[in-house]
C-alpha atoms as a PDB file:
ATOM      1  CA  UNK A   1     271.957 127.990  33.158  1.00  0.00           C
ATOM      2  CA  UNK A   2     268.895 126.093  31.996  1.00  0.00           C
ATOM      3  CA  UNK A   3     266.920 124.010  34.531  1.00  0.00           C
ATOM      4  CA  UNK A   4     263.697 123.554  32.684  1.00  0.00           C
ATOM      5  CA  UNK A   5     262.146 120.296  33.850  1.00  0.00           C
ATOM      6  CA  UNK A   6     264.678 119.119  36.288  1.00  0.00           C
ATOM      7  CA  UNK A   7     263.982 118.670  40.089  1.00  0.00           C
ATOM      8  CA  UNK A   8     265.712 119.747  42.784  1.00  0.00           C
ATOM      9  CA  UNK A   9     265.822 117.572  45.918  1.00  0.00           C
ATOM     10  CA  UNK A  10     267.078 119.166  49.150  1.00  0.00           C
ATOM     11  CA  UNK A  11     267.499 117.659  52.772  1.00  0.00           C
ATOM     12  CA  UNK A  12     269.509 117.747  55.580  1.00  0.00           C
ATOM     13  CA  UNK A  13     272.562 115.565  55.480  1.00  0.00           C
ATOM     14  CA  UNK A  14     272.137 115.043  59.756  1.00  0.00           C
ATOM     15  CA  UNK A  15     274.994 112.954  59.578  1.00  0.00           C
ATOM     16  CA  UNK A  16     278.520 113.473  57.359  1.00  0.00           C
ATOM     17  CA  UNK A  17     280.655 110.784  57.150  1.00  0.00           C
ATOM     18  CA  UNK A  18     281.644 110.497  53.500  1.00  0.00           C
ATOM     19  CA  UNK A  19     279.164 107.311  53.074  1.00  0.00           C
ATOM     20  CA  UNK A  20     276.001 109.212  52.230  1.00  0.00           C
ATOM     21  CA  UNK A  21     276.715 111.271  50.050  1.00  0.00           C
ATOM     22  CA  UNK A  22     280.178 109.599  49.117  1.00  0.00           C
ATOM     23  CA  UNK A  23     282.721 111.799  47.846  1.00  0.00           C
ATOM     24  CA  UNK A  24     285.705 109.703  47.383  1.00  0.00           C
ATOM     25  CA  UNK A  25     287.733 108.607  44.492  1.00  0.00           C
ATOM     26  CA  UNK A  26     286.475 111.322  41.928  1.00  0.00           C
ATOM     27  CA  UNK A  27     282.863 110.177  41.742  1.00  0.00           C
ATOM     28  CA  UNK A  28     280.049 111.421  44.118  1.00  0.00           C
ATOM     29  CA  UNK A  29     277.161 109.314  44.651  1.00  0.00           C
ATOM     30  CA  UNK A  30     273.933 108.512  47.028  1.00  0.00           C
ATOM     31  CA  UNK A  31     273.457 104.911  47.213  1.00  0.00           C
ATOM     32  CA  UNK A  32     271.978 104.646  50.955  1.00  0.00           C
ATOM     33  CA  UNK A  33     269.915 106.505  52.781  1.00  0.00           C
ATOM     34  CA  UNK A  34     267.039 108.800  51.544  1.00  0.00           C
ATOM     35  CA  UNK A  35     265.435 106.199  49.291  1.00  0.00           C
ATOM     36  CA  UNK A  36     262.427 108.420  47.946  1.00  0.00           C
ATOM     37  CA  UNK A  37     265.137 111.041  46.866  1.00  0.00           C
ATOM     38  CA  UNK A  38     267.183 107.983  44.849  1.00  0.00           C
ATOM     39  CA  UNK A  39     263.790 106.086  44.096  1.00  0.00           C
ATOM     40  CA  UNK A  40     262.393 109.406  42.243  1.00  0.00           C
ATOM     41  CA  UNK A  41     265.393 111.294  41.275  1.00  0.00           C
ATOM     42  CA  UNK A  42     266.160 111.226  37.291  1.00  0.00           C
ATOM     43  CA  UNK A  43     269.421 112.270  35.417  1.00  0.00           C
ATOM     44  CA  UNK A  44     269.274 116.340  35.528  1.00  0.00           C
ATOM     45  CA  UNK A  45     268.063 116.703  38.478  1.00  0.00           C
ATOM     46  CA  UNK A  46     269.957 118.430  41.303  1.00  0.00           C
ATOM     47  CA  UNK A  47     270.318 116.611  44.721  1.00  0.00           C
ATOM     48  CA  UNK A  48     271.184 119.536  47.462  1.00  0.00           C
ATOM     49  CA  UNK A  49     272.414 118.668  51.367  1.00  0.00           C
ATOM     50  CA  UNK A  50     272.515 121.298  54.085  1.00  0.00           C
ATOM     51  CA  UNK A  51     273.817 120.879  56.939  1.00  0.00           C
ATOM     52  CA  UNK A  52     271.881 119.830  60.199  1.00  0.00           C
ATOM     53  CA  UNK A  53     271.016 122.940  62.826  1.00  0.00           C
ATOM     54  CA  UNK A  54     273.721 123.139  65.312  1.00  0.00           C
ATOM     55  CA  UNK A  55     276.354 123.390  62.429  1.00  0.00           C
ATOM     56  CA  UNK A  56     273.805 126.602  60.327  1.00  0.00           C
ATOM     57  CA  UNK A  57     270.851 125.203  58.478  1.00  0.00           C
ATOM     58  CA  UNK A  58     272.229 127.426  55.366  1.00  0.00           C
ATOM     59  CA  UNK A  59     275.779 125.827  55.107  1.00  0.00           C
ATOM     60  CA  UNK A  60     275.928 123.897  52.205  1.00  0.00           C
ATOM     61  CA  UNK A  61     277.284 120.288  52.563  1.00  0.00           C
ATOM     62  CA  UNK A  62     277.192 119.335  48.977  1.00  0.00           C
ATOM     63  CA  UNK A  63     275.487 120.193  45.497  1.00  0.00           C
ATOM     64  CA  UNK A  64     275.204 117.487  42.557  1.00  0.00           C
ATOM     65  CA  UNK A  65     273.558 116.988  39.107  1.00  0.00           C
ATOM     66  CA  UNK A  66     272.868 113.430  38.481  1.00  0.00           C
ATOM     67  CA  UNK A  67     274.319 112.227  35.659  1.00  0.00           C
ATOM     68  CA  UNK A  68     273.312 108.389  36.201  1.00  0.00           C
ATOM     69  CA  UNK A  69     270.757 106.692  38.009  1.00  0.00           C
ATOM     70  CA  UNK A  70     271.677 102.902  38.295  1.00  0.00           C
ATOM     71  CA  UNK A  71     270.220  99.902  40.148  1.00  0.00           C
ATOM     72  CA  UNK A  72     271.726  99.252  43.310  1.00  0.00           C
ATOM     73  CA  UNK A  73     273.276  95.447  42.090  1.00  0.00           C
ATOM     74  CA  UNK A  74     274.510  97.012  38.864  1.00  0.00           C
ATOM     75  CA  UNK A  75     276.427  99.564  40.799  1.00  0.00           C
ATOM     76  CA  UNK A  76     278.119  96.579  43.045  1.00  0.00           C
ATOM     77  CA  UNK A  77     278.547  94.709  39.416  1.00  0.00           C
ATOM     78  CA  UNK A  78     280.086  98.351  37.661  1.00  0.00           C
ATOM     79  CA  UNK A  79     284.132  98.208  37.678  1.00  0.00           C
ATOM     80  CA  UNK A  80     284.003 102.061  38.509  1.00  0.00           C
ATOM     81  CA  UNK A  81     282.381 101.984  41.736  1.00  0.00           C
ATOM     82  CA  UNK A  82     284.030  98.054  43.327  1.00  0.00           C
ATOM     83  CA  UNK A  83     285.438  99.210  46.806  1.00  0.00           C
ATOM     84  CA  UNK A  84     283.719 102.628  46.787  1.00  0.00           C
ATOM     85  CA  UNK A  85     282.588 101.915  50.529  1.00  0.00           C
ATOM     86  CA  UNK A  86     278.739 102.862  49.567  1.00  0.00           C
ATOM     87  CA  UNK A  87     279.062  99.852  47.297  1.00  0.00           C
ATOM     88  CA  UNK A  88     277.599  97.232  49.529  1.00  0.00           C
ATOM     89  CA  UNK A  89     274.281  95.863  48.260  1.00  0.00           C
ATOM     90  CA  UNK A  90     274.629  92.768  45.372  1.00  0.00           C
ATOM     91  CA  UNK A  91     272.067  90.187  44.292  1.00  0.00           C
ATOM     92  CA  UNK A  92     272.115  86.910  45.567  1.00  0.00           C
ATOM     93  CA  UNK A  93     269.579  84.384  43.865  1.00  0.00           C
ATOM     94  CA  UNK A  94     267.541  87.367  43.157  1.00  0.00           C
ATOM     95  CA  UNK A  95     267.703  89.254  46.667  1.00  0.00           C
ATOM     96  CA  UNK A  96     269.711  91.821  47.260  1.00  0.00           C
ATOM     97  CA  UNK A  97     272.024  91.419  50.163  1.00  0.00           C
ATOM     98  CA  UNK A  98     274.459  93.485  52.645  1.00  0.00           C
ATOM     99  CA  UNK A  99     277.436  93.210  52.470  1.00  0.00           C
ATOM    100  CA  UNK A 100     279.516  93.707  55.730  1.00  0.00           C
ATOM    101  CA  UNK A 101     280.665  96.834  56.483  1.00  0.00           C
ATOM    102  CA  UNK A 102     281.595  99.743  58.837  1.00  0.00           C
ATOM    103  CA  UNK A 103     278.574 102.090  58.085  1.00  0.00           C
ATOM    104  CA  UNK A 104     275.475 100.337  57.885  1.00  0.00           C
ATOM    105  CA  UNK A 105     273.888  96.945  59.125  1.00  0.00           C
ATOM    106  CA  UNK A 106     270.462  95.204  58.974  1.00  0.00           C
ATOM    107  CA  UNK A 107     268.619  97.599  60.648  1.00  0.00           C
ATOM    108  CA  UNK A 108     269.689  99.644  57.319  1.00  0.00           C
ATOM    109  CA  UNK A 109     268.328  97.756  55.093  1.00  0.00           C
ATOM    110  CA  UNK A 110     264.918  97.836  54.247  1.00  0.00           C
ATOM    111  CA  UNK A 111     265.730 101.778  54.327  1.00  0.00           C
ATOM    112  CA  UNK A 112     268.561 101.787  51.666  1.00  0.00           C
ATOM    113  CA  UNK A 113     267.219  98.797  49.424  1.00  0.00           C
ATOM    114  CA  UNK A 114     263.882 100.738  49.443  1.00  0.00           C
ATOM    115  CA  UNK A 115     265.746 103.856  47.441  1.00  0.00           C
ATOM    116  CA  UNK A 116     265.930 100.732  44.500  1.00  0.00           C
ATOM    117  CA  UNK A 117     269.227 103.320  42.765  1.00  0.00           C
ATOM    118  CA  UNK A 118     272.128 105.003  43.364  1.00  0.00           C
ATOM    119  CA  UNK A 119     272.614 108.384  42.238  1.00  0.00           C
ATOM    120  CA  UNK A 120     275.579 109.412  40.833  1.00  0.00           C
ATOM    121  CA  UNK A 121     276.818 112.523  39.900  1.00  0.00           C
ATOM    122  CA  UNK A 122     277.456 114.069  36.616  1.00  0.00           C
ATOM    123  CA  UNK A 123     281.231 114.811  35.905  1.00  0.00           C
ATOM    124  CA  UNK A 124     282.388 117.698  37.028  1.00  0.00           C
ATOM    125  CA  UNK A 125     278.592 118.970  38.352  1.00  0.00           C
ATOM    126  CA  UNK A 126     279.033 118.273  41.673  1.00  0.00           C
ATOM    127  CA  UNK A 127     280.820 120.346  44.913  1.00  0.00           C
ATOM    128  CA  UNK A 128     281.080 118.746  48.036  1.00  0.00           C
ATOM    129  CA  UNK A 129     282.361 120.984  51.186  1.00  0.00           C
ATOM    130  CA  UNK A 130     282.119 118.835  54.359  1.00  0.00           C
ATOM    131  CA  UNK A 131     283.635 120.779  57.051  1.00  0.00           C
ATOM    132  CA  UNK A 132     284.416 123.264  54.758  1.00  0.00           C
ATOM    133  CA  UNK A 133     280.336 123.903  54.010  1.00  0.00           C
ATOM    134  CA  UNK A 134     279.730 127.595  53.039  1.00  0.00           C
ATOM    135  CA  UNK A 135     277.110 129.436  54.563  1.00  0.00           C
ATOM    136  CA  UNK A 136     274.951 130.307  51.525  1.00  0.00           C
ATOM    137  CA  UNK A 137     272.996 133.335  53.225  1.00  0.00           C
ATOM    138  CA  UNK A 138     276.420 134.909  53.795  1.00  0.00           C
ATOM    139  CA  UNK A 139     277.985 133.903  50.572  1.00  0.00           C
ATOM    140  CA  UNK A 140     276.116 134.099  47.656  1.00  0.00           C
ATOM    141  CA  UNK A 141     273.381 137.104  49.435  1.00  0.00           C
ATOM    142  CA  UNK A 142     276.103 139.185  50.546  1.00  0.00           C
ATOM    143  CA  UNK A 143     278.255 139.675  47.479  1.00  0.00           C
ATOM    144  CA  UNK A 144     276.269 141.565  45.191  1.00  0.00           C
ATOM    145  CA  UNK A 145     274.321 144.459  47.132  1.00  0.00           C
ATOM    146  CA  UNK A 146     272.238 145.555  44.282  1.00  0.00           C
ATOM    147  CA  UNK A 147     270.987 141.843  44.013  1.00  0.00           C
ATOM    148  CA  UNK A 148     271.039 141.425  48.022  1.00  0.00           C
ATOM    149  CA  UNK A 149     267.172 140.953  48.400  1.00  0.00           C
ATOM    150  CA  UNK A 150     266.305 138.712  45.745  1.00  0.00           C
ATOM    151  CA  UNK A 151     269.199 136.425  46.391  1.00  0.00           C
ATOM    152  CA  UNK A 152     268.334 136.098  49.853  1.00  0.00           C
ATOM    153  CA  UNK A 153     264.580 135.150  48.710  1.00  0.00           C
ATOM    154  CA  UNK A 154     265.707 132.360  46.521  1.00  0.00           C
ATOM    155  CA  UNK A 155     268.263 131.352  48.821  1.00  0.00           C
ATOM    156  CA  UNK A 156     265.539 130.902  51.370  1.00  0.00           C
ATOM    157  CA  UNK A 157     263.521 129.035  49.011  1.00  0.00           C
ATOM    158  CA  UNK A 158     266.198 126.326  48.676  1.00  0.00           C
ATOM    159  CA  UNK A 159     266.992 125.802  52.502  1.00  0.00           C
ATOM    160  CA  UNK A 160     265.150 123.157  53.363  1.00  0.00           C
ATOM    161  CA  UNK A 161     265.250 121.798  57.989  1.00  0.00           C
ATOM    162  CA  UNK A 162     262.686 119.589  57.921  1.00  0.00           C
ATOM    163  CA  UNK A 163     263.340 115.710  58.701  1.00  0.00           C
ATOM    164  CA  UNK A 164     262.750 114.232  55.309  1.00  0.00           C
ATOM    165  CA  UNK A 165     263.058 116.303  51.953  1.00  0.00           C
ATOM    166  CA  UNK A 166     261.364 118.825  49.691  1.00  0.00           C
ATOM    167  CA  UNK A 167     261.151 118.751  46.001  1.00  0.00           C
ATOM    168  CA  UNK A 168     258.445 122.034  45.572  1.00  0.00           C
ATOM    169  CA  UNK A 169     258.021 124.852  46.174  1.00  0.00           C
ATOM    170  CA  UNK A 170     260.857 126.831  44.035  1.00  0.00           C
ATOM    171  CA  UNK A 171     259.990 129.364  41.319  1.00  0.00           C
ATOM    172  CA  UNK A 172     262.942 129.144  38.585  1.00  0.00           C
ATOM    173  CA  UNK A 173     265.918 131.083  39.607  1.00  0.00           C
ATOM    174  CA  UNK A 174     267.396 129.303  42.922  1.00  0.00           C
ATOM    175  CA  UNK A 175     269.421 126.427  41.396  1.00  0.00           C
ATOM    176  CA  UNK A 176     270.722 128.859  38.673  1.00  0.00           C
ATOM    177  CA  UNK A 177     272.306 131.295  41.446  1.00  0.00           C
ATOM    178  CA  UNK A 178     273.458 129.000  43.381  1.00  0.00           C
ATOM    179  CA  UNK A 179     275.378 126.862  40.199  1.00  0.00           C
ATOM    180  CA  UNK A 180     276.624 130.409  39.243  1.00  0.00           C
ATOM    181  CA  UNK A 181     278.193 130.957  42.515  1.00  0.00           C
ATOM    182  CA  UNK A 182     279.751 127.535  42.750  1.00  0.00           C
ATOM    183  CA  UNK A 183     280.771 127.838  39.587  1.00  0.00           C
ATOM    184  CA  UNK A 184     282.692 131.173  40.193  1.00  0.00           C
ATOM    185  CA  UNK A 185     284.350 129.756  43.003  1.00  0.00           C
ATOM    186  CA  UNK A 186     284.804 126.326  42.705  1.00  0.00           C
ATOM    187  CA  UNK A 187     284.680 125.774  38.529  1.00  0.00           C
ATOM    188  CA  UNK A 188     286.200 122.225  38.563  1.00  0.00           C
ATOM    189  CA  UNK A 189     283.845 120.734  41.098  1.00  0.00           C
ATOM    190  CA  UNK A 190     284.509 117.921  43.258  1.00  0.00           C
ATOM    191  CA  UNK A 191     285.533 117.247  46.615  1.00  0.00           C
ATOM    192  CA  UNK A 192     286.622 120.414  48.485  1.00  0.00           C
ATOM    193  CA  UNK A 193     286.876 119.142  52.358  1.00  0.00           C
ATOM    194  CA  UNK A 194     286.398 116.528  54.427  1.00  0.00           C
ATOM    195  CA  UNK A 195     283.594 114.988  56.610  1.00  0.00           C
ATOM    196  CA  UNK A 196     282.530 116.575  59.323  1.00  0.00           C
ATOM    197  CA  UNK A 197     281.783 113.396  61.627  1.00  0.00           C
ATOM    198  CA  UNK A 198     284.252 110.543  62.597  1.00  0.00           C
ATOM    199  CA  UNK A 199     283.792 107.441  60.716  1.00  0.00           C
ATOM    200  CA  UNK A 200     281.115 105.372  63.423  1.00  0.00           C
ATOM    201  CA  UNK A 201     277.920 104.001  62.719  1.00  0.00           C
ATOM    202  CA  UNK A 202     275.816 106.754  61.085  1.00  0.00           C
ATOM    203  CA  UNK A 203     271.811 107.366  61.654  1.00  0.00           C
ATOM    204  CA  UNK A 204     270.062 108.354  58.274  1.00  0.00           C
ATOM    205  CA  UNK A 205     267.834 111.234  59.247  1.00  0.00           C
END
């Protein structure tokens, strides 16, 4: 698989509540929380979220190309997305504004208007586990012994713990093992489990 050029964004998704990323009704998108990630992410780049530490730092919570970056008012205004429950920023006299909702209020804000886009995945390029996250270390290094140690290097490469993201720091090879295993496994994409956390108030970490 060819990934010349494109970026790959990982964090830690602290949080899982099917809001951020939102996995629902056949599209997957990002349109709060992480707003450098949806501020500088382009169409071909991958967007990666691993689960937070006391559920395995390598467990993968979802994997997505982005297919479309779009404003966040023109995603409120797109007749795809109306009633996705991410959808809840729309311009008012030139200001965006919240729209009520169970997720995220006005301490939110200035955090997910700052992200300016919503990412959205490209058809059938995107996997999302939830509570069904595979641990990648035991996965994708463990089923090919002759290609054990260099899988577990580039897997390593792609975790990423810290509290905000990583772009760098990758050498070629990562994404394209770990599309080749979800591909393998999971060929039509989309959503394969559910949240892991009960639908209250999340914290963007």
């Amino acid at each position: 698989m060819a990934v010349t050029m494109s970026k790959i964004y990982r964090y830690v998704v602290r949080v899982d509540k099917g809001f951020a990323p939102n996995p629902y009704n056949q599209f997957c998108t990002l349109a709060c929380c992480k707003p450098k990630i949806r501020k500088g992410a382009s169409p071909g780049d991958w967007v990666v979220g691993f689960a937070n530490s006391s559920r395995g730092n390598s467990r993968l919570i979802y994997a997505m190309q982005v297919g479309e970056v779009m404003p966040l008012n023109e995603y409120f205004e797109d007749k795809r997305f109306r009633g996705r429950i991410d959808n809840i920023y729309y311009e008012n006299n030139g200001e965006l504004k919240q729209k009520k909702n169970k997720f995220h209020d006005e301490k939110d804000y200035e955090t997910d208007v700052g992200g300016k886009n919503v990412l959205i995945a490209k058809d059938g390029m995107w996997w999302y586990f939830g509570n069904k996250a595979p641990d990648l270390i035991v996965e994708i290094c463990n089923d090919d012994a002759k290609a054990k140690y260099s899988r577990v290097e580039a897997i390593d490469r792609l975790l990423f713990n810290g509290r905000n993201y990583m772009v760098n720091g990758l050498l070629g090879d990562e994404i394209g093992i770990l599309y080749s295993y979800l591909m393998n496994n999971w060929p039509d994409g989309g959503k394969i489990g559910e949240p892991f956390d009960a639908p209250i108030h999340p914290k963007c970490g």
